[in-house]
N, C-alpha and C. Protein backbone atom coordinates (compact mmCIF):
# COMPACT_ATOMS: atom_id res chain seq x y z
N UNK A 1 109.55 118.58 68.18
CA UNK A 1 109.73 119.61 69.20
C UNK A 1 111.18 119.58 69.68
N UNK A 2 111.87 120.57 69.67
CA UNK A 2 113.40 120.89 69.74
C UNK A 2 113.78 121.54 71.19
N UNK A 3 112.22 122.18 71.65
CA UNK A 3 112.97 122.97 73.30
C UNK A 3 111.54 122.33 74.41
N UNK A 4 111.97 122.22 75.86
CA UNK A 4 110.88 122.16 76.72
C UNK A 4 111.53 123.38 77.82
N UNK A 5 110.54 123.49 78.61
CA UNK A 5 110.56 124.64 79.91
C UNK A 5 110.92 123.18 80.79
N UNK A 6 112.30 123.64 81.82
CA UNK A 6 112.26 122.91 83.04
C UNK A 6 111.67 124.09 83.73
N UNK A 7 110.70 123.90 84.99
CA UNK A 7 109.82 124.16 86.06
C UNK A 7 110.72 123.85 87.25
N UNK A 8 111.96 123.92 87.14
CA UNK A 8 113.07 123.60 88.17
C UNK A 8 114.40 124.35 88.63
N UNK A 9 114.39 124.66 89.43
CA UNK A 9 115.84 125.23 89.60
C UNK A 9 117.36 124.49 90.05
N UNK A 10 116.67 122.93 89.66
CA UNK A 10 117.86 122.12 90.43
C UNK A 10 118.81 122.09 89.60
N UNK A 11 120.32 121.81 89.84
CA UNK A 11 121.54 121.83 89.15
C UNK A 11 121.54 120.80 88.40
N UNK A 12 120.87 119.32 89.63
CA UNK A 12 121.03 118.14 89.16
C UNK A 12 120.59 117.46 87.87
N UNK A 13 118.83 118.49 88.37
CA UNK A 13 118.00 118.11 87.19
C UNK A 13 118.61 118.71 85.94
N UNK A 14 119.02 119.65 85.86
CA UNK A 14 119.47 120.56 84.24
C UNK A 14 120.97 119.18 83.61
N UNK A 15 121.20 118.90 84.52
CA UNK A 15 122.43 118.03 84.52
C UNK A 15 121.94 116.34 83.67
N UNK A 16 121.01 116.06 84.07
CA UNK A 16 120.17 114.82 83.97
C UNK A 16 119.84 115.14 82.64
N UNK A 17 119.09 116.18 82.45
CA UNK A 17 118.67 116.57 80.90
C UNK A 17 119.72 117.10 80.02
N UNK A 18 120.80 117.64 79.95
CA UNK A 18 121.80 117.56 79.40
C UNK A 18 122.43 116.21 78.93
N UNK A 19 122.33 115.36 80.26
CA UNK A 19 123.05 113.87 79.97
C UNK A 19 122.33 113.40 78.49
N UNK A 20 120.86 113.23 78.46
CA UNK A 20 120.34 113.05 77.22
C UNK A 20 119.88 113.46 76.29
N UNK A 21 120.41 114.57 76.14
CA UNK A 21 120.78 115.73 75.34
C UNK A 21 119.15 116.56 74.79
N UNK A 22 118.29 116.89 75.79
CA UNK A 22 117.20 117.50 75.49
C UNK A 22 118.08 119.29 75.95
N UNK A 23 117.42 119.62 74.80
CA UNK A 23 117.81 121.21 74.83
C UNK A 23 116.68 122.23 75.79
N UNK A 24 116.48 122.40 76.68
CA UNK A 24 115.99 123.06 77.75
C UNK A 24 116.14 124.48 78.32
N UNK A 25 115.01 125.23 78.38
CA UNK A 25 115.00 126.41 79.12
C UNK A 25 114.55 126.46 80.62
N UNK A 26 115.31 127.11 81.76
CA UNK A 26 114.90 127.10 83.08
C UNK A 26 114.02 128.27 83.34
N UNK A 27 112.59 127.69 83.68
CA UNK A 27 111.70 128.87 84.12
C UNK A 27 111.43 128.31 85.50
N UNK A 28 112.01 129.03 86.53
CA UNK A 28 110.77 128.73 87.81
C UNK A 28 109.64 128.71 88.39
N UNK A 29 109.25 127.94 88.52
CA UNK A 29 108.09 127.55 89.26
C UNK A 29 107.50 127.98 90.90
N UNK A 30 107.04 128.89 91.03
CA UNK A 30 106.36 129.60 92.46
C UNK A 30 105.25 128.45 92.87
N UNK A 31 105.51 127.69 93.35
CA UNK A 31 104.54 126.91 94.19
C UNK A 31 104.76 126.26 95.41
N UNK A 32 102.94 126.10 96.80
CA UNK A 32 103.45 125.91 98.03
C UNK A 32 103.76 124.68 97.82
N UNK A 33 104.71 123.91 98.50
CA UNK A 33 105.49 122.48 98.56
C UNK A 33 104.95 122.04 99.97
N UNK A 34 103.66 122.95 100.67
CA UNK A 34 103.67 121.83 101.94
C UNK A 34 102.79 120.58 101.51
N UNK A 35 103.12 119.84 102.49
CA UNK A 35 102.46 118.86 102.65
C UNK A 35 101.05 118.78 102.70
N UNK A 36 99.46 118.23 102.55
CA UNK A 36 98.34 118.02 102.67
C UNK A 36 97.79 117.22 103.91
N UNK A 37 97.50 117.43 104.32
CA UNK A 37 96.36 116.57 105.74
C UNK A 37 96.48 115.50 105.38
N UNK A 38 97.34 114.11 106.38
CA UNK A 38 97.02 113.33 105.86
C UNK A 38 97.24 112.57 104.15
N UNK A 39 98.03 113.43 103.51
CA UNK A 39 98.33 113.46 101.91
C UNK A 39 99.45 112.22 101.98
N UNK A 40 99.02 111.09 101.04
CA UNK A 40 100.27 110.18 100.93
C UNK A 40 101.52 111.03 99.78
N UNK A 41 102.56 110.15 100.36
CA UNK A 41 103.41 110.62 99.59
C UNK A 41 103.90 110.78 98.31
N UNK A 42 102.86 109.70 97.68
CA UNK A 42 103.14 109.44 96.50
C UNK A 42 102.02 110.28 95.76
N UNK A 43 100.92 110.92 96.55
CA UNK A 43 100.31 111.83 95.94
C UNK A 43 100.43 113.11 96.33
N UNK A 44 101.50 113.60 97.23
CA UNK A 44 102.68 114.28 97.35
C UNK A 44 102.78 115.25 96.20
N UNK A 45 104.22 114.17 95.62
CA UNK A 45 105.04 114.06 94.77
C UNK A 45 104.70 114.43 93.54
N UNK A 46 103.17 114.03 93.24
CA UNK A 46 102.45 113.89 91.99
C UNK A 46 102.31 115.20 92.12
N UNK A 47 101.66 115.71 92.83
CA UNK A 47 100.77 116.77 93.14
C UNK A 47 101.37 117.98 92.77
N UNK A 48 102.59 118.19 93.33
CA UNK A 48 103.78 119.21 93.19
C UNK A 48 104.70 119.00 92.00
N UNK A 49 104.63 117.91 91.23
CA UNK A 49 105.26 117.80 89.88
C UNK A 49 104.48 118.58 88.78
N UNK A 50 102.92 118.42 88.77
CA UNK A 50 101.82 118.90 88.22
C UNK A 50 101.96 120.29 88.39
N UNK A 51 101.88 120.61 89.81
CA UNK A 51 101.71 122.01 90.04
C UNK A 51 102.47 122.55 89.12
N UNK A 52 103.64 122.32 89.59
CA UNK A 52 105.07 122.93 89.17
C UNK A 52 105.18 123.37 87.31
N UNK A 53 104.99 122.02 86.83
CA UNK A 53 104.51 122.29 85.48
C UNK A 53 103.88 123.19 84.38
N UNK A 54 102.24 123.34 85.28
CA UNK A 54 100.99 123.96 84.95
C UNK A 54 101.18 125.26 85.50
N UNK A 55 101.73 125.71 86.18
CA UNK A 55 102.43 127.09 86.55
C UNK A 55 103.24 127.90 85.48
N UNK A 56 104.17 126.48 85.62
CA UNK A 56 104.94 127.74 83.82
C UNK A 56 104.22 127.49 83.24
N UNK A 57 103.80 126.34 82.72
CA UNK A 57 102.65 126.82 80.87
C UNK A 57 101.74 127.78 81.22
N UNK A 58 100.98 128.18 82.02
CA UNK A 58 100.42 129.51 82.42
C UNK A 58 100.95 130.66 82.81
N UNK A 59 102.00 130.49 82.92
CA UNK A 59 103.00 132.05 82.79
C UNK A 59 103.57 132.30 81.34
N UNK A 60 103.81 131.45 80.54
CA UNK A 60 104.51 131.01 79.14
C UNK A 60 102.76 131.71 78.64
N UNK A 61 101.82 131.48 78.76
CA UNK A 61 100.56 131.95 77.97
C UNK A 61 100.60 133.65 78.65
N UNK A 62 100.56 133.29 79.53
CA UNK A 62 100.46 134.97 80.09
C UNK A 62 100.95 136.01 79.47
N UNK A 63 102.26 135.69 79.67
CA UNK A 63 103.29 136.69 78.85
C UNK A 63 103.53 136.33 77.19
N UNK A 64 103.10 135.31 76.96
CA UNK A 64 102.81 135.49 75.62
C UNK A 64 104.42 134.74 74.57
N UNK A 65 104.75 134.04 75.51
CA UNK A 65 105.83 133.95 74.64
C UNK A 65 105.59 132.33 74.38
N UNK A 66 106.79 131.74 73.61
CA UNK A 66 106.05 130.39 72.52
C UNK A 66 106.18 129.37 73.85
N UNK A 67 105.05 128.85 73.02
CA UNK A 67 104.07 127.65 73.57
C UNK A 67 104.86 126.49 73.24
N UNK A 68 105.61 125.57 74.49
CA UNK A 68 106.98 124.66 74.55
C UNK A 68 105.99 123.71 75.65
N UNK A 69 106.11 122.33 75.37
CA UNK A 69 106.32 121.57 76.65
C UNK A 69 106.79 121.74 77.99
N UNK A 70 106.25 121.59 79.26
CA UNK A 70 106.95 122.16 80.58
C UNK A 70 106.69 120.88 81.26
N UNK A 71 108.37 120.66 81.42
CA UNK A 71 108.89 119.44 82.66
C UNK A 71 108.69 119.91 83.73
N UNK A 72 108.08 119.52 84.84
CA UNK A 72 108.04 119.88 86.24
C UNK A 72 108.24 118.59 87.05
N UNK A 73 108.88 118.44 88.05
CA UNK A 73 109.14 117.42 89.03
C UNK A 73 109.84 117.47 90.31
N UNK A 74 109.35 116.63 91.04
CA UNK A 74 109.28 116.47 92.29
C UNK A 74 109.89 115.55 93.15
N UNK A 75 110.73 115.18 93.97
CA UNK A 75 111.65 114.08 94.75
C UNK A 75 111.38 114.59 96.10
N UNK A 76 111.14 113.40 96.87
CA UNK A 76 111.04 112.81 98.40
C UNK A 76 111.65 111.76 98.40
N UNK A 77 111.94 111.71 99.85
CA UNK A 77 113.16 110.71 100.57
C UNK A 77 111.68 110.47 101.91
N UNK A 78 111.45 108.91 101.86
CA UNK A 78 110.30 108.73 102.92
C UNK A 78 110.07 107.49 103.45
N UNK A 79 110.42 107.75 104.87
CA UNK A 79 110.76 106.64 105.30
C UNK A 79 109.51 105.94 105.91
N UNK A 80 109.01 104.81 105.86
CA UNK A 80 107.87 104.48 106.61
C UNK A 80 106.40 105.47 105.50
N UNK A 81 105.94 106.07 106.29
CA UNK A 81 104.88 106.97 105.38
C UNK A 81 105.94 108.58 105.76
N UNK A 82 106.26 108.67 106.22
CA UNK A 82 107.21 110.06 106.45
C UNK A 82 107.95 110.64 105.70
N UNK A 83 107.51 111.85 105.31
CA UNK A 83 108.25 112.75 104.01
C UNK A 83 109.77 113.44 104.79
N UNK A 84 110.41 113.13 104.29
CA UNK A 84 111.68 113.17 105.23
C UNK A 84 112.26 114.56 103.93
N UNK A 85 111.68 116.44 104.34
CA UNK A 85 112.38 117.46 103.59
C UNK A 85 113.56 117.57 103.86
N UNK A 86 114.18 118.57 103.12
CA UNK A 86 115.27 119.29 103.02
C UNK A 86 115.34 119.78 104.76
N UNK A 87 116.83 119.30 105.30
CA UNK A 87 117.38 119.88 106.57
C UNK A 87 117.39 120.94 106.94
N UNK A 88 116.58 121.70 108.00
CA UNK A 88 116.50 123.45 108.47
C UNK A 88 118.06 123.80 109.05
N UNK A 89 118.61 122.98 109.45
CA UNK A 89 119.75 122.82 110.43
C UNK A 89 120.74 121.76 111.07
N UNK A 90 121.80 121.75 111.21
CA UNK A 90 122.60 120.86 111.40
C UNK A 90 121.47 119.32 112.08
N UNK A 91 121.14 120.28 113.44
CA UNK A 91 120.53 119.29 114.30
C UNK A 91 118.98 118.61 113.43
N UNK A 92 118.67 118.91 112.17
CA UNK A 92 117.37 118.51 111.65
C UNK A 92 118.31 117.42 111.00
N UNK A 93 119.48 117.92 110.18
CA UNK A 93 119.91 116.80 109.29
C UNK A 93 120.34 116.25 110.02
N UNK A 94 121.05 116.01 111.10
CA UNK A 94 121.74 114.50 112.18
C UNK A 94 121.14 114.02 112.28
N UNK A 95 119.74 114.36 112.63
CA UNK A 95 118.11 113.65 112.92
C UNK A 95 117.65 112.22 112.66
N UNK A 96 117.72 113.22 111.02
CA UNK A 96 116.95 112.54 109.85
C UNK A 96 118.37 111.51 109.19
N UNK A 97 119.22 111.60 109.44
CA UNK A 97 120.54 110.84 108.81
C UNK A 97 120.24 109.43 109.82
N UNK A 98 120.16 109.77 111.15
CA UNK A 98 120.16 108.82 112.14
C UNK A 98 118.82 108.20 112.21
N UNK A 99 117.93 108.72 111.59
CA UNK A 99 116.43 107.48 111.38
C UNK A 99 116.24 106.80 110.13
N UNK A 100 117.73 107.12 108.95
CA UNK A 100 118.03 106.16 107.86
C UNK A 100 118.85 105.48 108.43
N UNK A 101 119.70 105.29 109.30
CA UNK A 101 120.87 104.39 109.20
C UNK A 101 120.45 103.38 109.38
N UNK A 102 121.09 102.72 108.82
CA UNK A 102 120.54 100.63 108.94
C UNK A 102 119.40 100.51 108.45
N UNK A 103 118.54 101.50 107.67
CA UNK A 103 117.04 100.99 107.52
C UNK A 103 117.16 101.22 105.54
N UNK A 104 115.87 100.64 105.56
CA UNK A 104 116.05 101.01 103.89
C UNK A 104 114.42 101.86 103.85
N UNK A 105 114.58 102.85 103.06
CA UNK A 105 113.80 104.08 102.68
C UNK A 105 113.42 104.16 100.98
N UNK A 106 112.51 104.62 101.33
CA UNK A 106 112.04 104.89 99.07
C UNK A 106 112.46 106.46 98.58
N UNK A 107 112.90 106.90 97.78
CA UNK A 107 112.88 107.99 97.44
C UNK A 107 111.66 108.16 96.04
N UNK A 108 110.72 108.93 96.29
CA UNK A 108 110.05 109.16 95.02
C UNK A 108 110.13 110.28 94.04
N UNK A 109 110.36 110.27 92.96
CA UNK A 109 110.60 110.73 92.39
C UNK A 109 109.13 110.93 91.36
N UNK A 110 108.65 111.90 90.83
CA UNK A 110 107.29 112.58 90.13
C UNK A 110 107.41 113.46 88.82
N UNK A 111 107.62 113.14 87.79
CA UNK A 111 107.54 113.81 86.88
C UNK A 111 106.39 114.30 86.04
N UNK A 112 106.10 115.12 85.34
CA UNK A 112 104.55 115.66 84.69
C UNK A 112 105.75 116.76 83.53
N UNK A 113 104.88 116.19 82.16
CA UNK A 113 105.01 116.89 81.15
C UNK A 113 103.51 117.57 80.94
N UNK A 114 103.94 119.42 80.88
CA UNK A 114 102.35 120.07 80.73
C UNK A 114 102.43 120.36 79.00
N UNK A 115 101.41 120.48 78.45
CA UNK A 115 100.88 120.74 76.87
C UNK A 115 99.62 121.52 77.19
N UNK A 116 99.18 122.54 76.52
CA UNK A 116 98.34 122.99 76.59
C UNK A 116 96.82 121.98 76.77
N UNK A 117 97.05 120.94 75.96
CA UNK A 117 96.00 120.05 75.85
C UNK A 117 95.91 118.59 76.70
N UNK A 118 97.42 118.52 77.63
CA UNK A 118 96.97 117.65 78.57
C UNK A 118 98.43 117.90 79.00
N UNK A 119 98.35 117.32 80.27
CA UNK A 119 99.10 116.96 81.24
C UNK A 119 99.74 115.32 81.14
N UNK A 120 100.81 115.13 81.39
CA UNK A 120 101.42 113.48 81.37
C UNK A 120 101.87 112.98 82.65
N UNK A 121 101.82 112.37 83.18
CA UNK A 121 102.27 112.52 84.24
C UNK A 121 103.41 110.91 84.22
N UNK A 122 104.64 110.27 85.18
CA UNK A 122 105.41 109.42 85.34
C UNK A 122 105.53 109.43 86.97
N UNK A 123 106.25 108.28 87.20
CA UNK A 123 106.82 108.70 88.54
C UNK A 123 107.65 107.33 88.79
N UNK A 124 109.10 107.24 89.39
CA UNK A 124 109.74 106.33 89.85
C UNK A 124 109.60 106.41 91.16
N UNK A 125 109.89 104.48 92.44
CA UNK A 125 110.17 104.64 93.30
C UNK A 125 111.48 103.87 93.25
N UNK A 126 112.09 104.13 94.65
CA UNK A 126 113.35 103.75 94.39
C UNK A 126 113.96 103.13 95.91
N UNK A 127 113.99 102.05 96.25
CA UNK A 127 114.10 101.68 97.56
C UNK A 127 116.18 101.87 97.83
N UNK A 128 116.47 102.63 98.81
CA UNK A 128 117.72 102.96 99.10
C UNK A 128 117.63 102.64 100.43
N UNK A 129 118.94 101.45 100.90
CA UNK A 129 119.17 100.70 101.87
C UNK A 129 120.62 101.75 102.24
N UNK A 130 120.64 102.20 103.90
CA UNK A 130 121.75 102.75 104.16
C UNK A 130 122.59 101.56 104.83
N UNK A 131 123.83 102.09 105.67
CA UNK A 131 124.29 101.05 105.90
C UNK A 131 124.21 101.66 107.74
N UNK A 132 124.44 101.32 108.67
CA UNK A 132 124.93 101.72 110.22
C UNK A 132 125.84 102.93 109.98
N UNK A 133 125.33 104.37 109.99
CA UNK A 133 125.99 105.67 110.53
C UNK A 133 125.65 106.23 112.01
N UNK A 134 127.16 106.25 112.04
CA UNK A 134 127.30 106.86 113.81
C UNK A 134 127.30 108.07 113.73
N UNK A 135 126.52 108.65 115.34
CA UNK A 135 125.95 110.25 114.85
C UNK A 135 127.27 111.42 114.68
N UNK A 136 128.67 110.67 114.77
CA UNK A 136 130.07 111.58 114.23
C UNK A 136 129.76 111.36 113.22
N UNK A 137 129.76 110.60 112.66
CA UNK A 137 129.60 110.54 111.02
C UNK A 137 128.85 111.12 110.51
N UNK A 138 127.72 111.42 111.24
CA UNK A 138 126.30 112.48 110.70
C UNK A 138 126.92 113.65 110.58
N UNK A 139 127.77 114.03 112.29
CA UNK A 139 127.89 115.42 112.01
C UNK A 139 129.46 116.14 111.13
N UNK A 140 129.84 115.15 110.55
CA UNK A 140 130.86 115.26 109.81
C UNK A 140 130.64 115.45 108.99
N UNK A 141 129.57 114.89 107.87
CA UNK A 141 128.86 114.61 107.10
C UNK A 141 128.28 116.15 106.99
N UNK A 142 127.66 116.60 107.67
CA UNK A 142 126.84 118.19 107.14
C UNK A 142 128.14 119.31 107.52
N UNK A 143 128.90 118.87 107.73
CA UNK A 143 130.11 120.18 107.99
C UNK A 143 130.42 119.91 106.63
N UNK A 144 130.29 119.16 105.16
CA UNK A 144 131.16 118.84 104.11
C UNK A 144 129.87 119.81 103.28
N UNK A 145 128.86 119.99 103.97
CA UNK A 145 128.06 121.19 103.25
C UNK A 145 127.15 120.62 102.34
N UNK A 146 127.10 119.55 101.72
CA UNK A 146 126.40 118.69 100.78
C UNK A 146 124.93 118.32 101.58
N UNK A 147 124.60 118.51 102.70
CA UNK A 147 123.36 118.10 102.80
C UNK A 147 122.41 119.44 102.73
N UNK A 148 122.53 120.27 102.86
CA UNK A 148 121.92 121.62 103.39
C UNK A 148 120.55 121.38 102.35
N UNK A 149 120.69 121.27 101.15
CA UNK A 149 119.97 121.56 100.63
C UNK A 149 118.97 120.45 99.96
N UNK A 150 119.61 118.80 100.27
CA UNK A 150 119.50 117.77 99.86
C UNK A 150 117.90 116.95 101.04
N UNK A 151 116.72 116.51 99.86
CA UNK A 151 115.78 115.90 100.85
C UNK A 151 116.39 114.93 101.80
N UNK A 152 116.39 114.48 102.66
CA UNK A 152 116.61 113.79 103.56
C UNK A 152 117.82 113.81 103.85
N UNK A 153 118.65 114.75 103.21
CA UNK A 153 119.73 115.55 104.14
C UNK A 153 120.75 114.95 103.52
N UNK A 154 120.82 114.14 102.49
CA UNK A 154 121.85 113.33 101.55
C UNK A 154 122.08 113.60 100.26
N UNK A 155 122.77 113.63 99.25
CA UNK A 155 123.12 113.62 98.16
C UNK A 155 123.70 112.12 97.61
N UNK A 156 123.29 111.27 96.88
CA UNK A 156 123.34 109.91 96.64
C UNK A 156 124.65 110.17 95.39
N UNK A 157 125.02 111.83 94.37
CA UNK A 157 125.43 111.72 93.05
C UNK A 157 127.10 112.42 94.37
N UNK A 158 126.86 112.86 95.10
CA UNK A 158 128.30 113.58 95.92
C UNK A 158 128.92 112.27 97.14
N UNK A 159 129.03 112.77 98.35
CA UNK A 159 129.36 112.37 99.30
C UNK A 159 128.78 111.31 99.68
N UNK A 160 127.29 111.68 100.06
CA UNK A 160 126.79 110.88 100.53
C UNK A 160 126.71 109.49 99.84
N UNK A 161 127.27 109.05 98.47
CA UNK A 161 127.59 107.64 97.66
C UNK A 161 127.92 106.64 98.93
N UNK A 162 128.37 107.03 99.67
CA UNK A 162 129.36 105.99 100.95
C UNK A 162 127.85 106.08 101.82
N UNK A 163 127.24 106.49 102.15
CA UNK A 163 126.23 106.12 103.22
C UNK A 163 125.41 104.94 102.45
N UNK A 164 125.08 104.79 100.93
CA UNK A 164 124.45 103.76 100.76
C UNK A 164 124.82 102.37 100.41
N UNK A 165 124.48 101.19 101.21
CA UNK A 165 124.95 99.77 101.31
C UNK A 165 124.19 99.47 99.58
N UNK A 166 123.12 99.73 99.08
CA UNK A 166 122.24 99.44 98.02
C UNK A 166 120.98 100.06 97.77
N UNK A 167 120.79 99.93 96.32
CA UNK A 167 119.72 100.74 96.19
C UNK A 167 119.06 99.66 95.32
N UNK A 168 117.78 99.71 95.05
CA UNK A 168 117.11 98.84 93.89
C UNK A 168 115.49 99.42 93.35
N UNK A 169 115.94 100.26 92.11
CA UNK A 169 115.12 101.18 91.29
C UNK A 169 115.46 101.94 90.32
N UNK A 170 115.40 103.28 90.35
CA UNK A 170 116.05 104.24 89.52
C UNK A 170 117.45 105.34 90.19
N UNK A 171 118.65 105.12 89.67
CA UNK A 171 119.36 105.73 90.40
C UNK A 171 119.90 107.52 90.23
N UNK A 172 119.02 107.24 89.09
CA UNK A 172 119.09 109.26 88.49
C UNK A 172 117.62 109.55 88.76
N UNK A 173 116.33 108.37 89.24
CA UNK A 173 115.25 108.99 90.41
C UNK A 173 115.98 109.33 91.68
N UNK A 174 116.83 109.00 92.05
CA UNK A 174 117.26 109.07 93.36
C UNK A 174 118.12 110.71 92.84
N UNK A 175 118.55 111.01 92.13
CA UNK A 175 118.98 111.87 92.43
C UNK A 175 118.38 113.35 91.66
N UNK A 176 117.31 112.65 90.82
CA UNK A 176 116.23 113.62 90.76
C UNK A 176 115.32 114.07 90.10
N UNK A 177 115.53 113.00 88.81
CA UNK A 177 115.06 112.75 87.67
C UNK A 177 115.18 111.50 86.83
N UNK A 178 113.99 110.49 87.24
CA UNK A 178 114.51 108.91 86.56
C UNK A 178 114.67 109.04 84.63
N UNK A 179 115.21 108.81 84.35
CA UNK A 179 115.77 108.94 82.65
C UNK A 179 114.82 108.38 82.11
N UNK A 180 114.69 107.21 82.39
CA UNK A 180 113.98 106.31 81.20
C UNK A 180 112.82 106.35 81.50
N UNK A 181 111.91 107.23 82.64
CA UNK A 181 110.75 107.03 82.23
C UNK A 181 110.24 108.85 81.78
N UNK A 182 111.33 109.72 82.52
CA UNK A 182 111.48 110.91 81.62
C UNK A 182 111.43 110.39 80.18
N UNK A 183 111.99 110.17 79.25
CA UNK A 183 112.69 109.77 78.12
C UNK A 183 111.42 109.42 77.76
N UNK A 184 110.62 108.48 78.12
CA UNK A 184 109.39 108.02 77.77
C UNK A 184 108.38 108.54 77.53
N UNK A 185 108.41 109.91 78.45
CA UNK A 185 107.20 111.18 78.64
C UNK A 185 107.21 111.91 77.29
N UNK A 186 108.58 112.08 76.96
CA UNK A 186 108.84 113.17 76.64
C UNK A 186 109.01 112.82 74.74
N UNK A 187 109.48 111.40 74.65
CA UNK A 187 108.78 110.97 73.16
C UNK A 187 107.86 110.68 73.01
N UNK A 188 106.28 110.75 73.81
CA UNK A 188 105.03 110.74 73.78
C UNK A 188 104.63 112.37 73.07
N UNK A 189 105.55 113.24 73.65
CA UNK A 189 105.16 114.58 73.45
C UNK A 189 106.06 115.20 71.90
N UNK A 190 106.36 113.90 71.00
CA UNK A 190 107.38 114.37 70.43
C UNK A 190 108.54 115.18 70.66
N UNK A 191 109.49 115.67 71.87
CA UNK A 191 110.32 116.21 72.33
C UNK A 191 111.80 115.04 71.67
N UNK A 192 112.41 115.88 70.97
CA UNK A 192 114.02 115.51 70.60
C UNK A 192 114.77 114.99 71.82
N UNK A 193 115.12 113.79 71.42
CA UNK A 193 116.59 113.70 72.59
C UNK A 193 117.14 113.25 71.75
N UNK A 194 118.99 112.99 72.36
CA UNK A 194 120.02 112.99 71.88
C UNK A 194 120.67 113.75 70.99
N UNK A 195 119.71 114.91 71.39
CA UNK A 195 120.09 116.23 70.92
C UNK A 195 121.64 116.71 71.28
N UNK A 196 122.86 117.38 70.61
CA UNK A 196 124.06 118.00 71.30
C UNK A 196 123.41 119.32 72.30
N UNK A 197 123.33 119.05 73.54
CA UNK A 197 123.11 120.20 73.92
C UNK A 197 123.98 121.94 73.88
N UNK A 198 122.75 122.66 73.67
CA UNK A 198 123.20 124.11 73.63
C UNK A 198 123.17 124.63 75.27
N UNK A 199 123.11 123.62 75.66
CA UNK A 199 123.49 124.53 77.36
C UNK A 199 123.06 125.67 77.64
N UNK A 200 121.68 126.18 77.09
CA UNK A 200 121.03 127.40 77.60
C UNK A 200 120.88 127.62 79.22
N UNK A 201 120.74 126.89 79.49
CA UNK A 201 120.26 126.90 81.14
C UNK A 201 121.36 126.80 82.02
């Protein structure tokens, strides 16, 4: 197998799969991302990697066009049991910057390869220790524009590198896609890597 569907619109992720040279098409994925009653995070994560997945291979059947493997996945930043999303606003990301500082947090990361005939599922955690940020530093920090869109209001691959003292797990889970257990999914499904990428996406 030579192509998969990413189920993603992230930069990072297309970036991650480039690094190991899987040749990839970007189809988006329409699904709700709230949270569940009570839903742990790690079945979260799962939950919305799956979704995400099983969405395109059922739009890919719909419309009728060829039948490809679909990567879908999912990243949280969670501190304690607390799903710590993407910042609404300056004052959400100072917040959430200032209930990491000095503490160490997991980011999970959820991957699911869909096939018509089954679903795969992976998932990294990834414990990220910040170091003491003062709330200038927070709000300096989202004027540089890098958190807006980032779970827990950080980017670990940009700026935010300096907020973390250590991390100990996957450090391309942390930023949005762990490699090697991607890599693992995805030669289960016979999918090519170290492919030269054609940069479709």
């Amino acid at each position: 197998m030579d192509r998969v569907y990413l189920a993603s619109s992230s930069p990072r992720r297309r970036e991650l799969l480039h690094q190991i040279g899987v040749n990839f098409t970007v189809m988006h994925a329409d699904v709700d991302e709230s949270v569940g009653e009570g839903e742990a995070p790690l079945d979260y994560v799962c939950r919305l990697a799956q979704a995400k997945a099983e969405a395109v291979l059922a739009r890919l059947q719909v419309e009728g066009l060829q039948s490809c493997p679909v990567l879908g996945a999912d990243t949280s930043v969670v501190l304690g049991q607390q799903i710590l999303g993407k910042p609404e606003n300056e004052e959400h990301a100072v917040a959430m910057l200032m209930m990491l500082s000095g503490k160490t947090h997991q980011v999970i990361t959820a991957v699911a390869l869909a096939e018509e005939e089954q679903t795969r599922m992976v998932h990294s955690i990834t414990d990220v220790s910040f170091r003491e940020i003062s709330e200038q530093e927070a709000h300096n920090y989202w004027l540089s524009g890098e958190p807006a869109d980032k779970a827990g209001g950080y980017g670990i691959q940009g700026f935010g590198a300096i907020l973390v003292e250590r991390l100990s797990g996957s450090y391309s889970g942390v930023v949005g896609l762990p490699l090697y257990e991607t890599a693992n999914l995805l030669k289960q499904a016979d999918v090519r890597l170290w492919k030269r990428s054609e940069k479709t996406a």
